[in-house]
C-alpha atoms as a PDB file:
ATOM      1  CA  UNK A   1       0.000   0.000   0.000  1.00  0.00           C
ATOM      2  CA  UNK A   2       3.038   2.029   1.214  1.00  0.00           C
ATOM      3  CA  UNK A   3       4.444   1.568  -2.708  1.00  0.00           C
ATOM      4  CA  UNK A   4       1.110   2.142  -4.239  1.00  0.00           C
ATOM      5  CA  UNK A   5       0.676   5.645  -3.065  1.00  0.00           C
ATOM      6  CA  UNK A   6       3.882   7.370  -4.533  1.00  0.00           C
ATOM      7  CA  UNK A   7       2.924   5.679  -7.741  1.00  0.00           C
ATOM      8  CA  UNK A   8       0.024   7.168  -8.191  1.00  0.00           C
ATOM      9  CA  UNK A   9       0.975  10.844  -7.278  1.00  0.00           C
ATOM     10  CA  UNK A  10       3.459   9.995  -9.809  1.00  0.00           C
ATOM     11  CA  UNK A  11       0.812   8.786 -12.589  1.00  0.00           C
ATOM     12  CA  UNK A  12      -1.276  11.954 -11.291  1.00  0.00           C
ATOM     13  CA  UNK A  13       1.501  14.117 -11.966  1.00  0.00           C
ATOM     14  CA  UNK A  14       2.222  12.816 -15.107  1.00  0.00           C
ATOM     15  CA  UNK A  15      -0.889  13.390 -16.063  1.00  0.00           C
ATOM     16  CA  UNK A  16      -1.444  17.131 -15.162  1.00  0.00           C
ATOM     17  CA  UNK A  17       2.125  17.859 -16.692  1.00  0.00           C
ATOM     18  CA  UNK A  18       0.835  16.215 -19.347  1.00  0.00           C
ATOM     19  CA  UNK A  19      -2.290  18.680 -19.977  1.00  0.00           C
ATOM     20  CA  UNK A  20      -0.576  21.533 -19.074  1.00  0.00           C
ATOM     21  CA  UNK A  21       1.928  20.328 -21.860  1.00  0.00           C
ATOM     22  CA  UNK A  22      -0.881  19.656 -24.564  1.00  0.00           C
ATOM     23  CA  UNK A  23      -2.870  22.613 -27.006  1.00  0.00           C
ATOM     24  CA  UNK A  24      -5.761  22.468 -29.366  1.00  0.00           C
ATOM     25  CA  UNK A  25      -5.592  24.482 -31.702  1.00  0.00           C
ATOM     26  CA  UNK A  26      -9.127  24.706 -33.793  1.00  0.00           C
ATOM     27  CA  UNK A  27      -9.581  25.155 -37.163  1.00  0.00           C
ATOM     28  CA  UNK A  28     -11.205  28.637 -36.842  1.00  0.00           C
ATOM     29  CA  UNK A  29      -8.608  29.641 -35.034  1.00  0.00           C
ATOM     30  CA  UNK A  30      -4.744  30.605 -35.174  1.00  0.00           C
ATOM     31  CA  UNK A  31      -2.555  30.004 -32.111  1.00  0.00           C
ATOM     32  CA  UNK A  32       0.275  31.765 -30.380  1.00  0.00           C
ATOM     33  CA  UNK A  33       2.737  30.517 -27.748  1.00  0.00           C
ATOM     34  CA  UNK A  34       4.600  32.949 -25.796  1.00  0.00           C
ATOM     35  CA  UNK A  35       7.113  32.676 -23.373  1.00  0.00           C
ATOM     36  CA  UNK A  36       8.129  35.002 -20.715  1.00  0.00           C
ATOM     37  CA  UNK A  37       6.007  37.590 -22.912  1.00  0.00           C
ATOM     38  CA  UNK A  38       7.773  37.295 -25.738  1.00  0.00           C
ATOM     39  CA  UNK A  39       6.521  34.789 -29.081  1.00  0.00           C
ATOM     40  CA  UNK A  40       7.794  31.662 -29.300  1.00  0.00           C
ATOM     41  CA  UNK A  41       5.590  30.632 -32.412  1.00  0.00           C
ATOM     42  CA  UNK A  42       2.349  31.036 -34.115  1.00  0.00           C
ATOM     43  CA  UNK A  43       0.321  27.917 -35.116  1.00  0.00           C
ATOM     44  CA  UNK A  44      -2.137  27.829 -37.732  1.00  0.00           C
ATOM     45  CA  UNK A  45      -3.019  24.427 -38.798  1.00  0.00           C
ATOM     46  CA  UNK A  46      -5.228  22.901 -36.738  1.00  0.00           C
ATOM     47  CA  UNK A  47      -4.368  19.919 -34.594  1.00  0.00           C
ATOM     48  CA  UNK A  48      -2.706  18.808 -31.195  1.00  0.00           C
ATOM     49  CA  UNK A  49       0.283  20.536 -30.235  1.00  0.00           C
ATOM     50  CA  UNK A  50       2.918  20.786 -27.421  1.00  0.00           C
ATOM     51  CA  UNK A  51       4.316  23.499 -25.074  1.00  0.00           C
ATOM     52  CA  UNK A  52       6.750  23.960 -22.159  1.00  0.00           C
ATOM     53  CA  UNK A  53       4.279  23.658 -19.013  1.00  0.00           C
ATOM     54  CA  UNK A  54       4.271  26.802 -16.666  1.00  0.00           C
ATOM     55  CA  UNK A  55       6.905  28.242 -18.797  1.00  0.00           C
ATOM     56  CA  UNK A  56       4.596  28.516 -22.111  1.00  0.00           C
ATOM     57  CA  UNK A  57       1.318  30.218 -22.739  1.00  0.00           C
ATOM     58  CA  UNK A  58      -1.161  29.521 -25.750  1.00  0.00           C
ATOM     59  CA  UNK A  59      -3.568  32.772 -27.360  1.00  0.00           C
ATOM     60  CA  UNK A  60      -6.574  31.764 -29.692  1.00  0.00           C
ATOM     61  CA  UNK A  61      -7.347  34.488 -32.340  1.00  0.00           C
ATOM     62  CA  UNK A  62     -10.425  34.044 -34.438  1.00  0.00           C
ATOM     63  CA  UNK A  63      -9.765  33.689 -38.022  1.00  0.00           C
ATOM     64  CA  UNK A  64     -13.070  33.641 -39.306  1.00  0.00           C
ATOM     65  CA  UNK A  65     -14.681  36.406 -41.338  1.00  0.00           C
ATOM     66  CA  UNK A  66     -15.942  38.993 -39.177  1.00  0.00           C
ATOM     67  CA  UNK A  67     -18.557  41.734 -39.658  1.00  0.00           C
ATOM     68  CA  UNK A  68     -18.676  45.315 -38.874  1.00  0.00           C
ATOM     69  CA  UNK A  69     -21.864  47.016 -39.139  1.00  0.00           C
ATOM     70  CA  UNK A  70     -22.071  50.553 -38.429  1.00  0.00           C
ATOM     71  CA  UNK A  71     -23.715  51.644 -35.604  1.00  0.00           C
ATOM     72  CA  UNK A  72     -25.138  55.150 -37.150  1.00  0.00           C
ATOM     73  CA  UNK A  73     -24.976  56.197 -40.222  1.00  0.00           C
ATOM     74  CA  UNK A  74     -21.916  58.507 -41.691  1.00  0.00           C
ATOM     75  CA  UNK A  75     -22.727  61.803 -42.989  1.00  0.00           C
ATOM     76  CA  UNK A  76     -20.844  62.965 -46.502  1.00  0.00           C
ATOM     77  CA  UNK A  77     -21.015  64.980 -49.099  1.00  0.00           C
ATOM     78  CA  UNK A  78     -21.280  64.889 -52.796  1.00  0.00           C
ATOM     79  CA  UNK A  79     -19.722  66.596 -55.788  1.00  0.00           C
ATOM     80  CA  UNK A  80     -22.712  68.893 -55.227  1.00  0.00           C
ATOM     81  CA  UNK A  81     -22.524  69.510 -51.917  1.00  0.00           C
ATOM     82  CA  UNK A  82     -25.530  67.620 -50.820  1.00  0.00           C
ATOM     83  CA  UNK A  83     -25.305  65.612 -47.649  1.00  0.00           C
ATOM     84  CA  UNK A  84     -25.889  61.949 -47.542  1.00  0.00           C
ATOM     85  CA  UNK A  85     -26.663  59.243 -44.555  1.00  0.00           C
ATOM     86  CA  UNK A  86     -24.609  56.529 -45.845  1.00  0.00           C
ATOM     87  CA  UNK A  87     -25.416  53.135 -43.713  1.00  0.00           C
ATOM     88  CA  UNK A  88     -22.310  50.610 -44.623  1.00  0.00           C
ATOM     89  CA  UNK A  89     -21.100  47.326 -43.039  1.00  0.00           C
ATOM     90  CA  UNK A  90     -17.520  45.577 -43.628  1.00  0.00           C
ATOM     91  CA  UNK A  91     -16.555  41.997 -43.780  1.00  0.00           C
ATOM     92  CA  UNK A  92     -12.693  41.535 -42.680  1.00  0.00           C
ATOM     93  CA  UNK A  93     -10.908  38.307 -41.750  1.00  0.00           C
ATOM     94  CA  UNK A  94      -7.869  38.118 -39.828  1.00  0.00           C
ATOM     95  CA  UNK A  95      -4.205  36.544 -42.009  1.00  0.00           C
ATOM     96  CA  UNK A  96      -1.487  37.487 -40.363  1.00  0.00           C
ATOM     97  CA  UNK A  97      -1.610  36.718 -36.716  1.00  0.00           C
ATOM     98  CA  UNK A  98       2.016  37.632 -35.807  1.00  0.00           C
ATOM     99  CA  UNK A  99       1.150  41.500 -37.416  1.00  0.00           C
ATOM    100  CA  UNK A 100      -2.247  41.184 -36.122  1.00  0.00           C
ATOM    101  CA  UNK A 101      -0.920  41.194 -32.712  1.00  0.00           C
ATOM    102  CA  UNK A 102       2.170  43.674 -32.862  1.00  0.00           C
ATOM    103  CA  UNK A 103      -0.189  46.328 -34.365  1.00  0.00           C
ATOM    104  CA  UNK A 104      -3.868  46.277 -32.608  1.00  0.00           C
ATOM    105  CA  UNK A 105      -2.039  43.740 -29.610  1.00  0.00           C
ATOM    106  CA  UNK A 106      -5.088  41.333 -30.922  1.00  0.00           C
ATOM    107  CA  UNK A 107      -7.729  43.146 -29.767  1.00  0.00           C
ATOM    108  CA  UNK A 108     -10.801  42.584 -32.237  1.00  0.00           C
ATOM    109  CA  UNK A 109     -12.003  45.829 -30.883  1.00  0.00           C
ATOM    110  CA  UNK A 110      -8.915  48.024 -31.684  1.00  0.00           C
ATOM    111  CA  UNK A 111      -8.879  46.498 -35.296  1.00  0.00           C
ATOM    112  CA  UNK A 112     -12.565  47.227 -36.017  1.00  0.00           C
ATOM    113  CA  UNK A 113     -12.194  51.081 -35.038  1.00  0.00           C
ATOM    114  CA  UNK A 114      -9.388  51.131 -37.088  1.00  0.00           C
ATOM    115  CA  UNK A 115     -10.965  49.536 -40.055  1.00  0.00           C
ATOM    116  CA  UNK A 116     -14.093  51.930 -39.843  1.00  0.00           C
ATOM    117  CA  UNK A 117     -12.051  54.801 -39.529  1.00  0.00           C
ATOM    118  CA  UNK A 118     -10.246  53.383 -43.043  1.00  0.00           C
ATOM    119  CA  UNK A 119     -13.132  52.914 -44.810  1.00  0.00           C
ATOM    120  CA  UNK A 120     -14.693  56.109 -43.389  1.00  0.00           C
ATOM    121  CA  UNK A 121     -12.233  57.911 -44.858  1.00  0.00           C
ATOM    122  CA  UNK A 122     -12.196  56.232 -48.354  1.00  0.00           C
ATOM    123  CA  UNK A 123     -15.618  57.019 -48.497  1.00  0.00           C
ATOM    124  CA  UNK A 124     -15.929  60.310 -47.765  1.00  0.00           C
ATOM    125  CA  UNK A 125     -13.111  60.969 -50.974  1.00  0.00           C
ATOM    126  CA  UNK A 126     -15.207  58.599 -52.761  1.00  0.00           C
ATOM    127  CA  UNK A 127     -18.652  60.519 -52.219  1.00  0.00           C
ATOM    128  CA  UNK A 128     -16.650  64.014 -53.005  1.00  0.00           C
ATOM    129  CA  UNK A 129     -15.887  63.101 -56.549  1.00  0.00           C
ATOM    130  CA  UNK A 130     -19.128  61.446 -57.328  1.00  0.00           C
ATOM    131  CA  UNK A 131     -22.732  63.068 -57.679  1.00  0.00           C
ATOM    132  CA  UNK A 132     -26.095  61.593 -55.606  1.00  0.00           C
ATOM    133  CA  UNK A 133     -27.179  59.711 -58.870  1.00  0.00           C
ATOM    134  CA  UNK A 134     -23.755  58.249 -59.081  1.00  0.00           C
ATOM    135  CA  UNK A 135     -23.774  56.470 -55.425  1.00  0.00           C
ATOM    136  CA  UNK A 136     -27.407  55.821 -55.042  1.00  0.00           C
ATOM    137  CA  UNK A 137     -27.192  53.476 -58.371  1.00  0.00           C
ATOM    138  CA  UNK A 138     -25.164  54.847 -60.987  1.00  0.00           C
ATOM    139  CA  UNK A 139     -21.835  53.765 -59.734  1.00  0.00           C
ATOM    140  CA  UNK A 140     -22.121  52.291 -56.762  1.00  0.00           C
ATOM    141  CA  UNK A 141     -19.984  48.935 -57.356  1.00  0.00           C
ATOM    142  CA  UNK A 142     -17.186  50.873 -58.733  1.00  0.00           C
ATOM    143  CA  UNK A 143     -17.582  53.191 -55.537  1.00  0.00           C
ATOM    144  CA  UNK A 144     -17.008  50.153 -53.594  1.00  0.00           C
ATOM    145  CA  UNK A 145     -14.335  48.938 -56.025  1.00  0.00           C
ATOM    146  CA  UNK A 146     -12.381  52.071 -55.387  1.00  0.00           C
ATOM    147  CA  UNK A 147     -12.936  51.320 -51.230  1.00  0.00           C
ATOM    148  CA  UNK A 148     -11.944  48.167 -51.333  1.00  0.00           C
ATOM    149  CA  UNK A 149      -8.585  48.658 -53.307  1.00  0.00           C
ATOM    150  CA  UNK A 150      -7.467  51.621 -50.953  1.00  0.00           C
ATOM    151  CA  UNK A 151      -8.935  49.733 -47.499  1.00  0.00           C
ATOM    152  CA  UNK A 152      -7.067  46.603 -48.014  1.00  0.00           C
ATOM    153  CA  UNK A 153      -3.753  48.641 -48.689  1.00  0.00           C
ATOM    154  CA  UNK A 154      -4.088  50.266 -44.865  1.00  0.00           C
ATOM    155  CA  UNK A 155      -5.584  46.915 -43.446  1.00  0.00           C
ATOM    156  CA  UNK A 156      -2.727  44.754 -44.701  1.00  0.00           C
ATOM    157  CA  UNK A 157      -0.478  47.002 -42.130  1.00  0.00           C
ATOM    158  CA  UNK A 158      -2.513  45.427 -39.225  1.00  0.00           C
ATOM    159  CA  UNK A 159      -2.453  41.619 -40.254  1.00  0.00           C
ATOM    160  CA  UNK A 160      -6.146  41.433 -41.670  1.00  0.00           C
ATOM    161  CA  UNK A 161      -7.712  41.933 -45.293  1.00  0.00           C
ATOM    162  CA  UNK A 162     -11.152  43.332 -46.307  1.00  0.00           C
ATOM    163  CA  UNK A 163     -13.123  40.407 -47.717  1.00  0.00           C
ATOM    164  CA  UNK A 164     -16.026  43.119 -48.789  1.00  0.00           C
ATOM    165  CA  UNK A 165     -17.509  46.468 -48.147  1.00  0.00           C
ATOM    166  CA  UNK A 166     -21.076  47.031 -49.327  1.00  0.00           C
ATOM    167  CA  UNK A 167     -23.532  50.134 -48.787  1.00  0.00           C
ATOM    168  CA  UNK A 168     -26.624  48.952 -47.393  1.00  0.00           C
ATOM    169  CA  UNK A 169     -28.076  52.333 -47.210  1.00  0.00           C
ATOM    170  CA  UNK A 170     -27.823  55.783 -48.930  1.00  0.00           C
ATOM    171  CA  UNK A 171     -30.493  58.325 -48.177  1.00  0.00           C
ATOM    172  CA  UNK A 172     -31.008  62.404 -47.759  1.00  0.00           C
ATOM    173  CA  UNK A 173     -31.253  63.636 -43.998  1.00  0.00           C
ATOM    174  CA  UNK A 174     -34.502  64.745 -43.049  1.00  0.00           C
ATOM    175  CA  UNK A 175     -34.556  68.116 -44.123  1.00  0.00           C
ATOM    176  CA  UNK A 176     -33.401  67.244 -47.295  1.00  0.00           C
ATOM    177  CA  UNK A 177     -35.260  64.482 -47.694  1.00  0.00           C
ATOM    178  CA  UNK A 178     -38.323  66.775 -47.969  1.00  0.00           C
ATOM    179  CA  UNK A 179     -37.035  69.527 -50.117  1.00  0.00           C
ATOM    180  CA  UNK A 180     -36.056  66.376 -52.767  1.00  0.00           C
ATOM    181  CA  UNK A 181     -39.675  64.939 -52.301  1.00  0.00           C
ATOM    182  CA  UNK A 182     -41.252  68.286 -52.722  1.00  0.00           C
ATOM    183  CA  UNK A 183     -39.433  68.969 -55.669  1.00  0.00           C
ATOM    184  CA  UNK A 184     -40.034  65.293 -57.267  1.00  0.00           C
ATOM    185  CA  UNK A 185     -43.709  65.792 -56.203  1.00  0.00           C
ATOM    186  CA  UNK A 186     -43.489  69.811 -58.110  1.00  0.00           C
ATOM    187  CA  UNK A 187     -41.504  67.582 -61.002  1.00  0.00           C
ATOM    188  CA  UNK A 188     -44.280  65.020 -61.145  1.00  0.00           C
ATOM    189  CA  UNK A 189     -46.897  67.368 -61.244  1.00  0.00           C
ATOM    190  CA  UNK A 190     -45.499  69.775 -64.235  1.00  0.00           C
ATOM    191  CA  UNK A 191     -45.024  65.624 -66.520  1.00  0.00           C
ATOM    192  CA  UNK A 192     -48.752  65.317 -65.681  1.00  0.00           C
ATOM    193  CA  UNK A 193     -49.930  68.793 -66.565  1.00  0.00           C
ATOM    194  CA  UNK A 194     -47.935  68.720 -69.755  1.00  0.00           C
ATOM    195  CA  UNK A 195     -49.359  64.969 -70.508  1.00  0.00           C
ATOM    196  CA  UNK A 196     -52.930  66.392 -69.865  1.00  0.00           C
ATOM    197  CA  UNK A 197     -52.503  69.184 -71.980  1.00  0.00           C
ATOM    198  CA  UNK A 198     -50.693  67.264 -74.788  1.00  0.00           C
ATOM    199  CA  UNK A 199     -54.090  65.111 -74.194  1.00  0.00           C
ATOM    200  CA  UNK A 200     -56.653  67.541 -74.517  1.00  0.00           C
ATOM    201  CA  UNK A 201     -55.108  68.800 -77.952  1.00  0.00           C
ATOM    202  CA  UNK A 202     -55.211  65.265 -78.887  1.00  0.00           C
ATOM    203  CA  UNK A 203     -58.844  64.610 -78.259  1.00  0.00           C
ATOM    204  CA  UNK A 204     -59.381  67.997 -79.899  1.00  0.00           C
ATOM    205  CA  UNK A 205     -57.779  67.151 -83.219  1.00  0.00           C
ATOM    206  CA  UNK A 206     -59.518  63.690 -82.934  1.00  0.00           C
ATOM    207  CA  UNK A 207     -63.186  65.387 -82.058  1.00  0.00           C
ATOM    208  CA  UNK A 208     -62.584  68.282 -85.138  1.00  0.00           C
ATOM    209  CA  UNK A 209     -61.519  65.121 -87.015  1.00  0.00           C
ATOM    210  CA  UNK A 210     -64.646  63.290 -86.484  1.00  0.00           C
ATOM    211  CA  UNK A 211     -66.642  66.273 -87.381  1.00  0.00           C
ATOM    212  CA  UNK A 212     -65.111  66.407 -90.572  1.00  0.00           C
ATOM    213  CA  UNK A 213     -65.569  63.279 -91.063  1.00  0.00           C
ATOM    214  CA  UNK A 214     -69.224  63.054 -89.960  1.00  0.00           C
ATOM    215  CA  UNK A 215     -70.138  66.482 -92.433  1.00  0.00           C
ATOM    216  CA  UNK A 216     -68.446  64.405 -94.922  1.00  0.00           C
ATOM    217  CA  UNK A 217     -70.419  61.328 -94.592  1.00  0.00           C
ATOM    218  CA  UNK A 218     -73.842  63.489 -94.080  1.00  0.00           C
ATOM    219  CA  UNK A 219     -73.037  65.517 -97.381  1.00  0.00           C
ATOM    220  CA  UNK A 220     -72.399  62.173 -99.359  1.00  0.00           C
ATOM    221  CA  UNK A 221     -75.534  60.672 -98.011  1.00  0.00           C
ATOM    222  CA  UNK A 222     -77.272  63.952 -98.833  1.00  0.00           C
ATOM    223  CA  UNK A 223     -76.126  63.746-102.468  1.00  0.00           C
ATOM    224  CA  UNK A 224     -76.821  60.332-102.720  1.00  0.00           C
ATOM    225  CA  UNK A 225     -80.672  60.848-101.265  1.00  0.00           C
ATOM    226  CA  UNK A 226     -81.175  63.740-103.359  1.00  0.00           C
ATOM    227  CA  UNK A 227     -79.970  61.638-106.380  1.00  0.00           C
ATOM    228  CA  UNK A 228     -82.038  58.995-105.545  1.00  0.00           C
ATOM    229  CA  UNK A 229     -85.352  60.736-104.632  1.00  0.00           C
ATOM    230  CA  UNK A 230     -84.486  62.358-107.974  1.00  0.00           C
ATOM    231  CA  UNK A 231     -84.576  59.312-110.406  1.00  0.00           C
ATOM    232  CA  UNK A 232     -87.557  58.331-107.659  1.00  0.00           C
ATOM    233  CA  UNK A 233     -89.674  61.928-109.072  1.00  0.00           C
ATOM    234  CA  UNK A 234     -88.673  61.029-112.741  1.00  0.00           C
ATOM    235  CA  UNK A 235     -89.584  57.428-112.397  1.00  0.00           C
ATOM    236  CA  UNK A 236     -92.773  58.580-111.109  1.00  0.00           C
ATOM    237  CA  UNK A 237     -93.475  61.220-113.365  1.00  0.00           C
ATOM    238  CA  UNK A 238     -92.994  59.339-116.190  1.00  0.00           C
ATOM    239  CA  UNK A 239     -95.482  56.279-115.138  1.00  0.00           C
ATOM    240  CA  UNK A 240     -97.485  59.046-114.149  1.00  0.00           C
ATOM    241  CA  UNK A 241     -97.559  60.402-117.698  1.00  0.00           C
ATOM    242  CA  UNK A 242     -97.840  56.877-118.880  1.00  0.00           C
ATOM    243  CA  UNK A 243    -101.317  56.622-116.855  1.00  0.00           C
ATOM    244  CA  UNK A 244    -102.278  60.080-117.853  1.00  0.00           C
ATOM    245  CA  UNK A 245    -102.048  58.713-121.799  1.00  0.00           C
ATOM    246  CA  UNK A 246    -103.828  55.763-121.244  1.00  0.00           C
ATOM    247  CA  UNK A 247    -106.830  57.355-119.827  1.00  0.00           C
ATOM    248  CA  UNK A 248    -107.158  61.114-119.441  1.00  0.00           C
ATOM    249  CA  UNK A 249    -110.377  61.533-117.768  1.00  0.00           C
ATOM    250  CA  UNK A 250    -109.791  58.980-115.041  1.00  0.00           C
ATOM    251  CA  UNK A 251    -106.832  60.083-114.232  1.00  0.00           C
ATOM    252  CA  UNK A 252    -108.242  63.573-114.036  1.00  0.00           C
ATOM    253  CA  UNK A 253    -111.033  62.243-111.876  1.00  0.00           C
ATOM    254  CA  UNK A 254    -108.714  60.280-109.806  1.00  0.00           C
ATOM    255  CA  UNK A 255    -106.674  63.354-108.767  1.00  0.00           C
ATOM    256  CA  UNK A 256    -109.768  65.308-108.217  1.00  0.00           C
ATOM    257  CA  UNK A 257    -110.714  63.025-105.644  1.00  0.00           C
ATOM    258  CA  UNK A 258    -107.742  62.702-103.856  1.00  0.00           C
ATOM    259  CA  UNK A 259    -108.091  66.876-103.935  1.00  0.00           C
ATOM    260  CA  UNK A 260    -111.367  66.782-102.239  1.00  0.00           C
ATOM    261  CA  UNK A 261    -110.273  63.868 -99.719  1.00  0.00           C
ATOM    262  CA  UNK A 262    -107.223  66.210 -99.003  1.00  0.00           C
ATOM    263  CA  UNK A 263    -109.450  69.426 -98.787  1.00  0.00           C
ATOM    264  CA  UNK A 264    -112.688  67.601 -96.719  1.00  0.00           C
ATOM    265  CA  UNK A 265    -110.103  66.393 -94.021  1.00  0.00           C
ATOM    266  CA  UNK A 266    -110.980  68.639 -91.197  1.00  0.00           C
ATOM    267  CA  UNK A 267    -114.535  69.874 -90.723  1.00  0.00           C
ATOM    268  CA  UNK A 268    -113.700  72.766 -89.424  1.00  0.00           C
ATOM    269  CA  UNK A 269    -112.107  73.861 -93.006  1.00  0.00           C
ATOM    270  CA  UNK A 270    -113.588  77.133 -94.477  1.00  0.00           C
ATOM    271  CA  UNK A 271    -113.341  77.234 -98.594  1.00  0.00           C
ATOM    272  CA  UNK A 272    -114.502  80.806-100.056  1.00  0.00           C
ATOM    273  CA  UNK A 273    -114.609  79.408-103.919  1.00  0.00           C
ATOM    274  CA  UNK A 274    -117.625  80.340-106.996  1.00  0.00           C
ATOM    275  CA  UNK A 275    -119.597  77.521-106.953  1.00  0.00           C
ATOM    276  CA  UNK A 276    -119.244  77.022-110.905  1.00  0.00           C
ATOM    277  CA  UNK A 277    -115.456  76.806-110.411  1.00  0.00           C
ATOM    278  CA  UNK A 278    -114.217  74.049-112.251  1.00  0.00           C
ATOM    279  CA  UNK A 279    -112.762  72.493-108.425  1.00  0.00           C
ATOM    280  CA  UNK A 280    -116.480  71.649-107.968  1.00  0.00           C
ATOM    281  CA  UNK A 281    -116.475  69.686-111.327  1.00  0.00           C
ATOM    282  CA  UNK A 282    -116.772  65.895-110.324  1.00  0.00           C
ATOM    283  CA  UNK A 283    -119.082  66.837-107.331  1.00  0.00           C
ATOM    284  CA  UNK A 284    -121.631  68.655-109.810  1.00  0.00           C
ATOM    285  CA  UNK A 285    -121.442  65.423-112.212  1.00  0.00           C
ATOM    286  CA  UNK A 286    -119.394  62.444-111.953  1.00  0.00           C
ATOM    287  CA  UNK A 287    -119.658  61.728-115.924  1.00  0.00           C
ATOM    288  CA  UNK A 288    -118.284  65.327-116.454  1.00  0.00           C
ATOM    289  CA  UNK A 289    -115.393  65.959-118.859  1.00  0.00           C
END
């Protein structure tokens, strides 16, 4: 029992020197062992390694990308001296953990106000040489072409790159916002009035058109009646004068009666004639000639 015991503090300490001997280093992650402050070695495969118990410490940095959103929007101004809100977020991955760590001392926070500041910066020159049409949708990706370039030149001093920048936002403050509304709105207003009145001298020229047109067709149909009532009068007059040979008398005594039916219509008609007028003819004798 007396053996036993030693053995096993033995075994035990084995075993913590062991752990304190043994790293894991994660694949998300880059590893650096320092000793006595200074650094021994940075590890960025993943895997099991070794270091010096109590004399060796291990640092995890994050390699993954990261993202920066702003937190309120950036004021700038324009070629035209118009202000913009410009909402923008960043995605940045650390590379070189060794720089990373001389520059910022590894502090995620450090290296993100840094970063802003960067792309802050490229921005604002960016916005300055470019009009509102321009960074609203006009040129936008080269905008964030141009960013890109110049941010990743400042962020390779720190150890990290920028994987993207993108604009997620660009709008007028509020007080510009509704002088550029009231003038689309006064913009709007003056297409619509124009369109109305290029409108109403289009139904115009279409109405004058279709009174031309309708005189037209009314004249023609005119002509047309008048030429056909025409032949209809020397159609008729010419049976009538073929009646009027075949029989004289009865036709003269078949016009006479259509006078009186046409005379006798109303009863209260008043005829001031000489009684031996020759209108009286038929009623004085039917057999007259």
């Amino acid at each position: 029992m007396n053996r036993l015991i030693p053995a096993i503090v033995v075994v035990l300490l084995a075993l913590l020197v062991l752990s304190m001997s043994v790293f894991t280093v994660d694949q998300r992650q880059s590893a650096m062992v320092f000793q006595l402050g200074e650094v021994v070695r940075t590890v960025n495969e993943p895997g099991i390694r070794f270091k010096v118990p109590l004399l060796q410490s291990v640092r995890y940095f994050d390699r993954r990308v990261l993202t920066m959103d702003a937190e309120t929007p950036e004021r700038f101004n324009t070629i035209e001296k118009k202000n913009v809100l410009v909402d923008s977020y960043v995605k940045w991955q650390v590379v070189n953990v060794e720089q990373y760590y001389k520059t910022v001392g590894g502090n995620e926070r450090t290296a993100s106000a840094r970063l802003r500041k960067t792309i802050n910066d490229v921005l604002r020159a960016e916005f300055g040489k470019r009009t509102v049409q321009d960074v609203i949708s006009g040129k936008r990706e080269e905008v964030m072409e141009s960013v890109g370039v110049v941010a990743n030149a400042d962020a390779g001093k720190i150890g990290v790159k920028i994987v993207d920048v993108r604009l997620k936002r660009v709008d007028f403050p509020n007080d510009i916002s509704n002088a550029v509304y009231d003038r689309m709105i006064s913009e709007r207003k003056t297409v619509a009035n124009q369109l109305r009145s290029e409108g109403s001298a289009e139904a115009e020229k279409i109405r004058a058109d279709a009174d031309r047109q309708r005189e037209i067709i009314l004249a023609d149909a005119y002509n047309k009646a008048q030429q056909l009532k025409g032949e209809g009068d020397g159609r008729a007059a010419a049976i009538y004068g073929a009646a009027y040979g075949q029989n004289p008398e009865f036709y003269a005594f078949y016009k006479s009666l259509d006078a009186y039916k046409q005379t006798f219509k109303s009863k209260s008609d008043v005829m001031v004639l000489d009684p031996s007028s020759a209108f009286f003819k038929y009623m004085k004798d039917p057999r007259a000639k």
